[in-house]
C-alpha atoms as a PDB file:
ATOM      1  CA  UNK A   1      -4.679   0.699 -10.485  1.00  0.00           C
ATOM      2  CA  UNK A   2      -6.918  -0.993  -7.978  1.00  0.00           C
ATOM      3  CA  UNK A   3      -6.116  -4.533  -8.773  1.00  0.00           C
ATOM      4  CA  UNK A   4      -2.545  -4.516 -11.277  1.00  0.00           C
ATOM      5  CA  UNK A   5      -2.009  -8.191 -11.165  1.00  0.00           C
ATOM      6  CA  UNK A   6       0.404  -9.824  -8.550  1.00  0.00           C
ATOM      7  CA  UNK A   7       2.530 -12.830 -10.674  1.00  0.00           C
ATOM      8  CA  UNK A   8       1.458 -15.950 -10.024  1.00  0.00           C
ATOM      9  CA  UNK A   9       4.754 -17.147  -9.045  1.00  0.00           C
ATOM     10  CA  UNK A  10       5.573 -13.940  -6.312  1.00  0.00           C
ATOM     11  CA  UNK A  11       4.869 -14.727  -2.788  1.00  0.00           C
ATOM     12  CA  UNK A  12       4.553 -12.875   0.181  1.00  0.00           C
ATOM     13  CA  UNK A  13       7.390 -11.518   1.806  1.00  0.00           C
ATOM     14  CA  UNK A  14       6.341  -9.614   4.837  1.00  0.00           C
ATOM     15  CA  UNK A  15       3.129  -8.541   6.470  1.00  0.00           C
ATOM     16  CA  UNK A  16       2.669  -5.764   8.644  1.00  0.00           C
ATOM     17  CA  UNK A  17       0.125  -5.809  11.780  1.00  0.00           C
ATOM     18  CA  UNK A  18      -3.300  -4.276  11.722  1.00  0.00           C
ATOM     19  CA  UNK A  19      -2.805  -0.791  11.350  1.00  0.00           C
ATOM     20  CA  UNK A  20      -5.555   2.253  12.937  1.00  0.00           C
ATOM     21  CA  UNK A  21      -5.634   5.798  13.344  1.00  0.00           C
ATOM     22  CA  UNK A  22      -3.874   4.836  16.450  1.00  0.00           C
ATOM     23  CA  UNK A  23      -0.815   3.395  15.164  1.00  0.00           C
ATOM     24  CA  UNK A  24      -0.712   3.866  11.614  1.00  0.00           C
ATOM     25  CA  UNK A  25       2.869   4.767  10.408  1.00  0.00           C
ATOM     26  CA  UNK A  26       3.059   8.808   9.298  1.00  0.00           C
ATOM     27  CA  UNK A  27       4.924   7.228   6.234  1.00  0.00           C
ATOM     28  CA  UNK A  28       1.776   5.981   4.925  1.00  0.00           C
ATOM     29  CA  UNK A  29      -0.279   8.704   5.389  1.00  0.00           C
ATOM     30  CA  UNK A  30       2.584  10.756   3.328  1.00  0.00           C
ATOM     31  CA  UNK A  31       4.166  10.582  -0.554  1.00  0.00           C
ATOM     32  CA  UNK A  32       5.998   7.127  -0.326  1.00  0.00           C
ATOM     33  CA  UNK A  33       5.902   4.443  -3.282  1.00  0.00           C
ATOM     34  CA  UNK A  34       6.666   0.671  -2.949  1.00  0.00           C
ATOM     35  CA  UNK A  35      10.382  -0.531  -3.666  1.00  0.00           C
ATOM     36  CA  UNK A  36      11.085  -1.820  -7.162  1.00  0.00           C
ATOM     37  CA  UNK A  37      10.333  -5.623  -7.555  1.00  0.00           C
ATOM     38  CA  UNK A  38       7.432  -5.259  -4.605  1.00  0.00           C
ATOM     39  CA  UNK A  39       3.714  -5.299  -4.551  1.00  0.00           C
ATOM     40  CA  UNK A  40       1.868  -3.907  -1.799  1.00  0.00           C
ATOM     41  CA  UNK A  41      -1.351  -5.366  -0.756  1.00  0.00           C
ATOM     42  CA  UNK A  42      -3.558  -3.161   1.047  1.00  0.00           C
ATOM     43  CA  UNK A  43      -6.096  -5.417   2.889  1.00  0.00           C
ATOM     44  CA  UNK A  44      -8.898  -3.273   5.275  1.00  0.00           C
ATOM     45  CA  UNK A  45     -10.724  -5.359   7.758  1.00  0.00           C
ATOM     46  CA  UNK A  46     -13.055  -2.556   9.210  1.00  0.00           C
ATOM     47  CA  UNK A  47     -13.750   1.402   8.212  1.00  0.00           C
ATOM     48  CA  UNK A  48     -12.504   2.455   4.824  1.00  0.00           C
ATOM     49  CA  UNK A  49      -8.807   3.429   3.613  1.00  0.00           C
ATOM     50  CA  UNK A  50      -8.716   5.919   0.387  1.00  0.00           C
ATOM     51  CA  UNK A  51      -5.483   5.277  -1.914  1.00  0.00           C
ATOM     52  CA  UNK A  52      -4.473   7.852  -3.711  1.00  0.00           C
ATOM     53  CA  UNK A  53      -1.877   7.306  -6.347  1.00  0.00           C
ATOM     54  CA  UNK A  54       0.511  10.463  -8.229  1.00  0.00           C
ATOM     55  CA  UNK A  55       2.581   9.656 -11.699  1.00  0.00           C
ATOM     56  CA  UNK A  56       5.967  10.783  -9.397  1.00  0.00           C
ATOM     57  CA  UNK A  57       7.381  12.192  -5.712  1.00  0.00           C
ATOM     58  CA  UNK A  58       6.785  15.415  -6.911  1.00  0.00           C
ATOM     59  CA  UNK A  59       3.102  15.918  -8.032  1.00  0.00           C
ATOM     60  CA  UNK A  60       0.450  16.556  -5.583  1.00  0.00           C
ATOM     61  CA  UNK A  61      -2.538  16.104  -7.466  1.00  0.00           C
ATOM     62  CA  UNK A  62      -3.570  11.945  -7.742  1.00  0.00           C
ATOM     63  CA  UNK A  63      -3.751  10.948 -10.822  1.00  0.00           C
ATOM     64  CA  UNK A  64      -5.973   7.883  -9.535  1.00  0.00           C
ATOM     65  CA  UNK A  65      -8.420   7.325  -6.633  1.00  0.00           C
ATOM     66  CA  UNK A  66      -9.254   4.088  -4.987  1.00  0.00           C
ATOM     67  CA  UNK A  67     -11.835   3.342  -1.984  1.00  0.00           C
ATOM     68  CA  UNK A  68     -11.142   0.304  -0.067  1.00  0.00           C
ATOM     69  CA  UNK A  69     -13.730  -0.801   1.956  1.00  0.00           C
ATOM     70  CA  UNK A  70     -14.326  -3.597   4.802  1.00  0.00           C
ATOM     71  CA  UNK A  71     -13.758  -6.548   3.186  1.00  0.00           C
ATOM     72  CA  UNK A  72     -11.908  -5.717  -0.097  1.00  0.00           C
ATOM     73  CA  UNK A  73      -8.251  -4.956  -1.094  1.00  0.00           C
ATOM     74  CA  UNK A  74      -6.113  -2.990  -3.696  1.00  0.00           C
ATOM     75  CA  UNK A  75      -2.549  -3.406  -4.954  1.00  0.00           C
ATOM     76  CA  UNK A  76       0.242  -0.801  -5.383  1.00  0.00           C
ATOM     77  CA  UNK A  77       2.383  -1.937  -7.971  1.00  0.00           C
ATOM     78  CA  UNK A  78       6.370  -1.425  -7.674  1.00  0.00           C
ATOM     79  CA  UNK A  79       7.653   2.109  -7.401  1.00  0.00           C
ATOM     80  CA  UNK A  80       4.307   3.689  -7.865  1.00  0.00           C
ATOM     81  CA  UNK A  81       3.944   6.996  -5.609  1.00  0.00           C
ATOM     82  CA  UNK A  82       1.216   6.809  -3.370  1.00  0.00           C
ATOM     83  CA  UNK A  83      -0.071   7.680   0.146  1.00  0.00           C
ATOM     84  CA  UNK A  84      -3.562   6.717   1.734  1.00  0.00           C
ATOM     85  CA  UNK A  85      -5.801   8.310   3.864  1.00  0.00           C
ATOM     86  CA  UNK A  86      -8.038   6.344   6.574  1.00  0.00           C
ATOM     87  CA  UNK A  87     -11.598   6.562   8.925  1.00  0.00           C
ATOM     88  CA  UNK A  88     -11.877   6.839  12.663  1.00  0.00           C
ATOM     89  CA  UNK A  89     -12.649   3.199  12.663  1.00  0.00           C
ATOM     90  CA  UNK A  90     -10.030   1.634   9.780  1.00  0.00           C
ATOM     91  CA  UNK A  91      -8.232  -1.211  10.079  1.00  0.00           C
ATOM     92  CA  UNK A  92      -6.452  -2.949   7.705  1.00  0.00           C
ATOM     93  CA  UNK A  93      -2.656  -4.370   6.781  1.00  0.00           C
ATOM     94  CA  UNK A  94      -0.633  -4.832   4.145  1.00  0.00           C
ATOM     95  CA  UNK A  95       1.168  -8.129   2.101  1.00  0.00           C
ATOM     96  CA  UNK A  96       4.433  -7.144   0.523  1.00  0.00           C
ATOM     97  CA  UNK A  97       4.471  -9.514  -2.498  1.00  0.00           C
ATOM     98  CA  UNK A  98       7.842 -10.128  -4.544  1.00  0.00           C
ATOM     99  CA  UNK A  99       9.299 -12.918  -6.577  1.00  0.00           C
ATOM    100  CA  UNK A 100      12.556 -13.297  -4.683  1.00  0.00           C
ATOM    101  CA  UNK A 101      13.220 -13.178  -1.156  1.00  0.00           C
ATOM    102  CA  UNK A 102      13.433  -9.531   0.319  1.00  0.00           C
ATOM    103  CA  UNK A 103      13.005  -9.932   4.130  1.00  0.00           C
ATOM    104  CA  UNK A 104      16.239  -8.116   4.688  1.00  0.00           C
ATOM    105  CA  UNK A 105      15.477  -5.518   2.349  1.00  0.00           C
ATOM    106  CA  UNK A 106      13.273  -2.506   2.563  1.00  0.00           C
ATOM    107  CA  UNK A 107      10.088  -2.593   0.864  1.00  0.00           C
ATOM    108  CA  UNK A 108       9.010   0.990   0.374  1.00  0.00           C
ATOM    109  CA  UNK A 109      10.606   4.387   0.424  1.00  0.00           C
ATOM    110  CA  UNK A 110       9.294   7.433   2.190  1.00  0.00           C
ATOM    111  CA  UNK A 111      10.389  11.282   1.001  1.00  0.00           C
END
C-alpha cells in the first residue's frame, strides 16, 4: 500500500495546509477513503502519522499498516478505506493527485 504508484501523467489537484493535533480534521482521524479517480499523498514534515488501511467502510480491523515518519510519504490509492492516527508533535499535509481537473469536486468521503 505504502507507495501504489501515482500515473505519470496525474497532477496535483489540491493541497491541504499543514495539519497537527491542533487542527487536524476529525474526518481523518475516522473511516473515510479517497474519491474514485484521486490519490492522496500523505506527506509528514515532523512527528510520525500511522495509516491504517481496511478492505471496506465496514471492517474495523486494518488489513495494512503504514508508519510515516519525518521526512517520508505514503499514497492512498482511490476509494481505499482508511483513517490515520498521529503524535503530539505531527505535522504533515496531503497532495490530492488525479488525471483530470477536480478542484470543484470533493476528494474524499467521510462515513
Amino acid at each position: 500500500m505504502s507507495h501504489h504508484r501515482i500515473p505519470a501523467n496525474w497532477t496535483v489537484q489540491r493541497s491541504t495546509p499543514f495539519f497537527t493535533k491542533e487542527n487536524v480534521p476529525a474526518a481523518l482521524l475516522s473511516h473515510h477513503n479517497t474519491a474514485e479517480g484521486v490519490f492522496g499523498q500523505l506527506c509528514v514534515m515532523e512527528g510520525t502519522v500511522t495509516y491504517y488501511g481496511f478492505p471496506d467502510g465496514e471492517t474495523m480491523e486494518p488489513e495494512v499498516t503504514v508508519v510515516i515518519h519525518a521526512g517520508q510519504f505514503a499514497t492512498s490509492p482511490p476509494q481505499y478505506w482508511h483513517r490515520i492516527e498521529i503524535t503530539n508533535n505531527a505535522q504533515f499535509n496531503i497532495n490530492f493527485w488525479s488525471d483530470k481537473d477536480k478542484k470543484d469536486q470533493p476528494l474524499y468521503h467521510s462515513k
